[in-house]
Protein backbone atom coordinates (compact mmCIF):
# COMPACT_ATOMS: atom_id res chain seq x y z
CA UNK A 1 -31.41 2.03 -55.23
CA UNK A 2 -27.99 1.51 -57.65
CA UNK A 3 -24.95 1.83 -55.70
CA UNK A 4 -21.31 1.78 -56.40
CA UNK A 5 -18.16 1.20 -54.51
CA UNK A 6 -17.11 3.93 -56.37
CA UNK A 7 -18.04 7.53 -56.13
CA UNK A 8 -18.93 9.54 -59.30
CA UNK A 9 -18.10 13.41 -58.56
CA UNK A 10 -19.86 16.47 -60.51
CA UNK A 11 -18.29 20.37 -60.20
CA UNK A 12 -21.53 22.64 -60.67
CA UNK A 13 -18.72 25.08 -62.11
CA UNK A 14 -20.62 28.93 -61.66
CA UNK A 15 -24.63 28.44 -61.59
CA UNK A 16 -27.10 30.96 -63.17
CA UNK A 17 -26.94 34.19 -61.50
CA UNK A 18 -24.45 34.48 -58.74
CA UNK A 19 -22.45 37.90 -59.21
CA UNK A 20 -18.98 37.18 -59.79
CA UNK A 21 -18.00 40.83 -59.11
CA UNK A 22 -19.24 39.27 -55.06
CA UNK A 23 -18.64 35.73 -55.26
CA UNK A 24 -15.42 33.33 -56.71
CA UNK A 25 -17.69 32.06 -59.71
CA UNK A 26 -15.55 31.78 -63.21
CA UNK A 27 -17.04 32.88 -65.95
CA UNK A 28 -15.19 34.02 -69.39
CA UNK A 29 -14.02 30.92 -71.22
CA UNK A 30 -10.54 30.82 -69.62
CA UNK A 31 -12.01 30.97 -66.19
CA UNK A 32 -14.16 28.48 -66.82
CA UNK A 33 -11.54 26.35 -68.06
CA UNK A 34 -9.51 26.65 -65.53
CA UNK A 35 -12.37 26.29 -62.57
CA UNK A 36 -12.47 23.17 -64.80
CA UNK A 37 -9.65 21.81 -64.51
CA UNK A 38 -8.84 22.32 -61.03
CA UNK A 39 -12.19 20.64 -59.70
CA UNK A 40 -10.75 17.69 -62.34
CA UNK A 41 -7.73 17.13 -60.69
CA UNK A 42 -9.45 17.00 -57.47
CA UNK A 43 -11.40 14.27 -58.89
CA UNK A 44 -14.83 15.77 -60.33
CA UNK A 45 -15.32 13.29 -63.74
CA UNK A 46 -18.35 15.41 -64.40
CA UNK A 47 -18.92 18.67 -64.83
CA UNK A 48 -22.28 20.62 -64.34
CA UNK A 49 -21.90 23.92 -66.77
CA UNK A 50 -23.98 26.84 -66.94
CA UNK A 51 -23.41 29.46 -69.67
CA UNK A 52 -23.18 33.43 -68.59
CA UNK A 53 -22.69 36.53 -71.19
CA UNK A 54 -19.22 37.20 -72.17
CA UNK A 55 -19.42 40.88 -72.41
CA UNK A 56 -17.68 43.25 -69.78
CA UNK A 57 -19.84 44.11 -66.97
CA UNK A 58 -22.80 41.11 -68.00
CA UNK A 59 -21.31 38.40 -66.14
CA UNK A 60 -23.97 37.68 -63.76
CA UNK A 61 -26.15 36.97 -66.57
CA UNK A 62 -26.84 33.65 -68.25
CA UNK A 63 -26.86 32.88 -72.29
CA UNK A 64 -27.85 30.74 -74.56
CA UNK A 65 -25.69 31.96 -77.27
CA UNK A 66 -24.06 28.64 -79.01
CA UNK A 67 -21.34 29.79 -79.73
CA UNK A 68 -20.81 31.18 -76.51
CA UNK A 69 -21.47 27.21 -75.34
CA UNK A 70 -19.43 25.93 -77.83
CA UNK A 71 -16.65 27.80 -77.07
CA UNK A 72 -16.75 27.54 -72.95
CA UNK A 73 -17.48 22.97 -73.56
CA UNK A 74 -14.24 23.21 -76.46
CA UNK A 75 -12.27 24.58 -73.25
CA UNK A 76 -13.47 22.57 -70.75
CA UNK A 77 -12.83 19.31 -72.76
CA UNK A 78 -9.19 20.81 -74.01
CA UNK A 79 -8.23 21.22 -70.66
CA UNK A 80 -9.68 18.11 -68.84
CA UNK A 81 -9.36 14.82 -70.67
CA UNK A 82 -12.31 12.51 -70.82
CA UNK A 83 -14.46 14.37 -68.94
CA UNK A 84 -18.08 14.16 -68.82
CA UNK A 85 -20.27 17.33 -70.00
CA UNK A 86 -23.55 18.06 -67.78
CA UNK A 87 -25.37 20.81 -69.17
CA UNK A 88 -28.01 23.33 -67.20
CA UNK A 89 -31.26 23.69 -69.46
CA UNK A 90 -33.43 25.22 -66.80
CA UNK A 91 -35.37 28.33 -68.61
CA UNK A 92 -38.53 30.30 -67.04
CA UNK A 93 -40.86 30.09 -69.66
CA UNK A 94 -42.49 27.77 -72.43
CA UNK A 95 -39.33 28.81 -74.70
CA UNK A 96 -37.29 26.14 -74.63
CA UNK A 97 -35.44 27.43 -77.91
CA UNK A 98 -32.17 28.64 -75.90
CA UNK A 99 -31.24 25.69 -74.08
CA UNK A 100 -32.30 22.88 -77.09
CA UNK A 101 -29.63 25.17 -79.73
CA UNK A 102 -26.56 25.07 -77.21
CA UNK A 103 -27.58 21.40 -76.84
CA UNK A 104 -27.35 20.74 -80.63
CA UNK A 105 -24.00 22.54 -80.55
CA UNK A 106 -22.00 20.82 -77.83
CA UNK A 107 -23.75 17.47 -77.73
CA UNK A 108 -23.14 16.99 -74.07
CA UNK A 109 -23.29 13.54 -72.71
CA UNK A 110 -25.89 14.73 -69.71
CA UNK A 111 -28.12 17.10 -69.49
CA UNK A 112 -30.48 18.50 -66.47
CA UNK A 113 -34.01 18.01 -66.81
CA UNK A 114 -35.83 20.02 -64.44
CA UNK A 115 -38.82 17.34 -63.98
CA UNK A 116 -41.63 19.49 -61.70
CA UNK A 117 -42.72 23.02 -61.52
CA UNK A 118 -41.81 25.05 -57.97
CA UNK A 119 -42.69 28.66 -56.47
CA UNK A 120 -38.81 29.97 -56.32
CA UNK A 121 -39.19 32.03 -53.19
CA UNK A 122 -36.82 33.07 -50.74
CA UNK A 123 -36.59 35.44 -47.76
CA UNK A 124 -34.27 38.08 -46.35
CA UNK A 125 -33.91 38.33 -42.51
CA UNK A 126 -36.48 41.36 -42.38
CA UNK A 127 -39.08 38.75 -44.35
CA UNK A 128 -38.64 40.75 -47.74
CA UNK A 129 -38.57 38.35 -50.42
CA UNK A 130 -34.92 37.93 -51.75
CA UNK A 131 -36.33 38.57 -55.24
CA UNK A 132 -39.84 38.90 -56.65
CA UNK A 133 -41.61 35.44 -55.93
CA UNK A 134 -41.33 33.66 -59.05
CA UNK A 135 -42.73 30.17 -60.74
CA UNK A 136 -39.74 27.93 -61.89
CA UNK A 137 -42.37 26.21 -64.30
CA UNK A 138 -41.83 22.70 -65.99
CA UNK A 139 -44.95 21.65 -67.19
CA UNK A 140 -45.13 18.21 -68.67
CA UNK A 141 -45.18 19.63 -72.32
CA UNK A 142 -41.82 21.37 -71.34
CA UNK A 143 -40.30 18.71 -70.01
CA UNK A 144 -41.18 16.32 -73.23
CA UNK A 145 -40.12 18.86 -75.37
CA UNK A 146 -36.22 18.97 -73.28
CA UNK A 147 -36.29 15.11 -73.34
CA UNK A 148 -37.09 14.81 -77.55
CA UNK A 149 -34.03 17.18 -77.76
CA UNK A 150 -31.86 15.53 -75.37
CA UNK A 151 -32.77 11.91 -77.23
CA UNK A 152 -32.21 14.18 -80.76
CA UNK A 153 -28.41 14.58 -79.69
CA UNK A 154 -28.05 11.28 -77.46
CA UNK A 155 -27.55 13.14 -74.15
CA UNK A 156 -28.96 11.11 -71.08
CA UNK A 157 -31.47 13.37 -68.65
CA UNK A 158 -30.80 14.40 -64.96
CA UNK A 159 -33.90 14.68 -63.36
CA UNK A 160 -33.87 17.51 -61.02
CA UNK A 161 -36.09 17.30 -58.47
CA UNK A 162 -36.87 20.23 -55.82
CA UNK A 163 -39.60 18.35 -53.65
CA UNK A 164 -41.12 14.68 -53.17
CA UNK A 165 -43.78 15.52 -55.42
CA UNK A 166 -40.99 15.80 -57.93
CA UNK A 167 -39.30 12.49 -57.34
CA UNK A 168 -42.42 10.77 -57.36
CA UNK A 169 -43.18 12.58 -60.79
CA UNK A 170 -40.42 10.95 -62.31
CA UNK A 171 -41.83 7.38 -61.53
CA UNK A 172 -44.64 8.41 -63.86
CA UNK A 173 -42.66 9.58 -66.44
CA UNK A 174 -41.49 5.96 -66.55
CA UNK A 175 -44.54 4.44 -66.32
CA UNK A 176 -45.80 7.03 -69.12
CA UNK A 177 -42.71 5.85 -71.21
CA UNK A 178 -41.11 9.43 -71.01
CA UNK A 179 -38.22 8.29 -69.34
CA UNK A 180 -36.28 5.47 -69.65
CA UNK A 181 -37.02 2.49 -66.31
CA UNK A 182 -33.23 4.11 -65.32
CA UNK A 183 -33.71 7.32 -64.85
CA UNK A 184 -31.28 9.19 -63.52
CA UNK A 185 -32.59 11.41 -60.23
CA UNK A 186 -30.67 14.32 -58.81
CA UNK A 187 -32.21 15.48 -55.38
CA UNK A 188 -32.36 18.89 -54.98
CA UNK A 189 -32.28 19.85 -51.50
CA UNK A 190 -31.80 23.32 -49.80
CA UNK A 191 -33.65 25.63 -51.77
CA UNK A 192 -35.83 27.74 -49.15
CA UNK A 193 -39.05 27.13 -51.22
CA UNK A 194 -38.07 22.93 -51.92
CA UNK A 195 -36.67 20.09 -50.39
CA UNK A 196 -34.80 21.12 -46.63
CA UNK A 197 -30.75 19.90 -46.69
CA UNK A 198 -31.48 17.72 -44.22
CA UNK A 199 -29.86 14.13 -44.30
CA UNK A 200 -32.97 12.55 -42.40
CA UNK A 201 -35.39 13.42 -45.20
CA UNK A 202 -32.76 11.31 -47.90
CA UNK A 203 -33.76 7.53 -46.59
CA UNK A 204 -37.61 8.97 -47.43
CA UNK A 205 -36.39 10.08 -51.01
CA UNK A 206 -34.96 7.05 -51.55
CA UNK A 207 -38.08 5.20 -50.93
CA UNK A 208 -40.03 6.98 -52.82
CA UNK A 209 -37.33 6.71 -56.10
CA UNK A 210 -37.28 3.80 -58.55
CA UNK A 211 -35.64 1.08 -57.32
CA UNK A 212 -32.22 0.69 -59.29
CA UNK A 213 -31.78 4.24 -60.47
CA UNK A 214 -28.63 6.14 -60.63
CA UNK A 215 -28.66 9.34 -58.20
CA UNK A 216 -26.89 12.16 -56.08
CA UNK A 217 -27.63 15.14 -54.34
CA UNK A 218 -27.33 19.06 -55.32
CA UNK A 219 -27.11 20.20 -51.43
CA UNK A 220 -27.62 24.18 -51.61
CA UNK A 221 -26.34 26.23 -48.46
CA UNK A 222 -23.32 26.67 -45.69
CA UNK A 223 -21.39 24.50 -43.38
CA UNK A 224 -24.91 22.51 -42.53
CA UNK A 225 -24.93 20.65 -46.11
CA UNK A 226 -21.75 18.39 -45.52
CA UNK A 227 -23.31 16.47 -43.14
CA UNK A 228 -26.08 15.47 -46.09
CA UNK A 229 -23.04 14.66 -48.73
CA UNK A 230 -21.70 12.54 -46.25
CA UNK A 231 -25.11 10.99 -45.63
CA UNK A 232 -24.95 10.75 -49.47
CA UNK A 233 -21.68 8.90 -49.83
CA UNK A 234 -22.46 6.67 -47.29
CA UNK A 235 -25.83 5.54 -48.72
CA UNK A 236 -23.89 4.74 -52.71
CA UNK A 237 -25.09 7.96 -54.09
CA UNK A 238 -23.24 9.92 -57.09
CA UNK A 239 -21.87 13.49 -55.14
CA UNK A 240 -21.95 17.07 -56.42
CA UNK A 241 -20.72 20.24 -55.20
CA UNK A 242 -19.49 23.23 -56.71
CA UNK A 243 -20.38 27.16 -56.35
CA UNK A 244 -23.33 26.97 -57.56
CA UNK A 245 -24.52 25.54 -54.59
CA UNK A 246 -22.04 26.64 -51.59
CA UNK A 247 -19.66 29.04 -50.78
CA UNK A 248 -18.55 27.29 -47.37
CA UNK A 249 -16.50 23.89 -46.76
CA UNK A 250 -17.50 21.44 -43.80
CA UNK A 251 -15.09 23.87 -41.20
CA UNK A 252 -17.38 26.92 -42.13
CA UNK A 253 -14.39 28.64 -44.12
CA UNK A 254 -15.14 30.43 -47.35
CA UNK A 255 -13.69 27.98 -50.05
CA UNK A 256 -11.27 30.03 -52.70
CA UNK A 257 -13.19 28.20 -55.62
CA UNK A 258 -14.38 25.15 -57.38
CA UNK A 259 -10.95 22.44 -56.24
CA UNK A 260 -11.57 23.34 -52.62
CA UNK A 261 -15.05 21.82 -52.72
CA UNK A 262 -14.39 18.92 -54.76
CA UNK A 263 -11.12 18.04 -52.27
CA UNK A 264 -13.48 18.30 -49.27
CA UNK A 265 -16.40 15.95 -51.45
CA UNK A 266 -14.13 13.66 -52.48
CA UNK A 267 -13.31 13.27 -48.04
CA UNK A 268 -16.55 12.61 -47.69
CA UNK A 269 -16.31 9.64 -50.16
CA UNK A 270 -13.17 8.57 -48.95
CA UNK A 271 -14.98 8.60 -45.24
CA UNK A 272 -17.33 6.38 -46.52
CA UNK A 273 -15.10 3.95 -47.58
CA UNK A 274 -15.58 4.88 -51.48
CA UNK A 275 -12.72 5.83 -53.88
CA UNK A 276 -13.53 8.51 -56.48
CA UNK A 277 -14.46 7.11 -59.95
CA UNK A 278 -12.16 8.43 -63.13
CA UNK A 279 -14.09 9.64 -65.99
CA UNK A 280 -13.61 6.58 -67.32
CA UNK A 281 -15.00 4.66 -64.70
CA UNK A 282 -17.41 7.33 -64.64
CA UNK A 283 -18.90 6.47 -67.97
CA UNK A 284 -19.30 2.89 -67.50
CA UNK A 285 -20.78 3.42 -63.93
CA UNK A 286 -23.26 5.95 -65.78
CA UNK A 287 -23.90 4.10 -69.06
CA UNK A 288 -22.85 6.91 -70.92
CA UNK A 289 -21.14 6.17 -74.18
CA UNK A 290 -16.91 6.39 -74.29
């Protein structure tokens, strides 16, 4: 697999859902902005952005509204200098309309690409599902139709992958000629119904990846995930984190927002010997245009 003495850092600034009337997830345009920036100066060169509603009260909600987009990226990029745009795309459903118009208007230099389909389950201590069992589906049709957008406004795909199944989808979509022979894989691991966070199961992953391809992890859950983005820094993978995925730094504390994470990611790197790539040195270790 590609490695780098360097480590390339993502913020996954809110997510889709979380409430921010519970949780410390920004989500107007000045919060987001100024998650931004403090996850920037804690040395994230990327940042993973989903969009939520604006209006009082709808927070919690995503949209797909470009000019809501537009004006949340315009932010971003005002307040953090060179930084790198990752955009969410994920959508239940074949309409892919949504995600392929904010694309168009911010132009983002990555974008997710959710590459498999997976039940989205999860349970509550009583065994009650968290929420109605759902199907996150990505059919191949869906996924084509992401990547001729994505190729439309020259952003360069993330392949998210929830299980094994997933990451060994993505070979095929290079053999098919879907996807470039340097695809970019981001292992999803923690969700209850997909890949465990568990830092044994990464050497497997990594086996079963194309050799030479970019990659990190998205580790989803408490305390028990640091010991996986440590795993990750120490094998030459990129490293994400953000509150999207975890509430909790590697002590067990509650973090107060997006610059707590990215100061405790950026100790794993520096644990592993690795100093924390600029956005500069971001792009050129990614391939991604200046």
């Amino acid at each position: 697999m590609a490695t780098t003495d360097k480590a390339v850092i993502t913020c996954a600034l809110t997510g889709v859902l979380t409430d921010p009337a519970r949780h410390p997830v920004p989500v107007t345009v000045e919060e987001m902005a100024a998650a931004a920036r403090q996850a920037y100066d804690a040395g994230a060169a990327i940042m993973h952005v989903h969009f939520r509603h604006q209006e009082l009260g709808q927070g919690h909600l995503p949209s797909w509204e470009p000019d809501v987009a537009g004006a949340i990226i315009d932010a971003i990029r005002a307040a953090c200098p060179g930084v790198i745009i990752n955009m969410s795309t994920g959508v239940v459903g074949s309409d892919v309309s949504g995600p392929i118009a904010c694309l168009k208007r911010i132009r983002p230099e990555i974008a997710a690409c959710n590459a498999g389909t997976l039940n989205y389950l999860k349970t509550r201590a009583d065994g009650a599902w968290a929420w109605p069992p759902m199907v996150f589906d990505n059919p191949v049709e869906k996924v084509q139709a992401m990547l001729d957008a994505m190729a439309e406004t020259g952003t360069a795909p993330e392949f998210e992958c929830f299980d094994i199944g997933i990451v060994r989808s993505v070979g095929l979509f290079i053999d098919n000629g879907m996807a470039a022979p340097h695809a970019d894989y981001n292992f999803v691991m923690g969700v209850a119904s997909g890949m465990p966070a568990d830092h044994d199961l990464l050497a497997l992953l990594l086996r079963h990846a194309r050799s030479g391809c970019p990659w990190q992890v998205t580790a989803i859950g408490r305390a028990e995930i640091w010991d996986l983005h440590q795993k990750a820094a120490e094998l030459g993978g990129a490293l994400r984190s953000g509150v999207e995925d975890t509430f909790y730094l590697p002590d067990g504390k509650r973090c107060r927002g997006n610059g707590d994470l990215i100061e405790a990611l950026a100790e794993c790197a520096q644990n592993a010997g690795r100093a924390v790539a600029s956005p500069e040195e971001a792009r050129e270790i990614r391939g991604l245009a200046g």
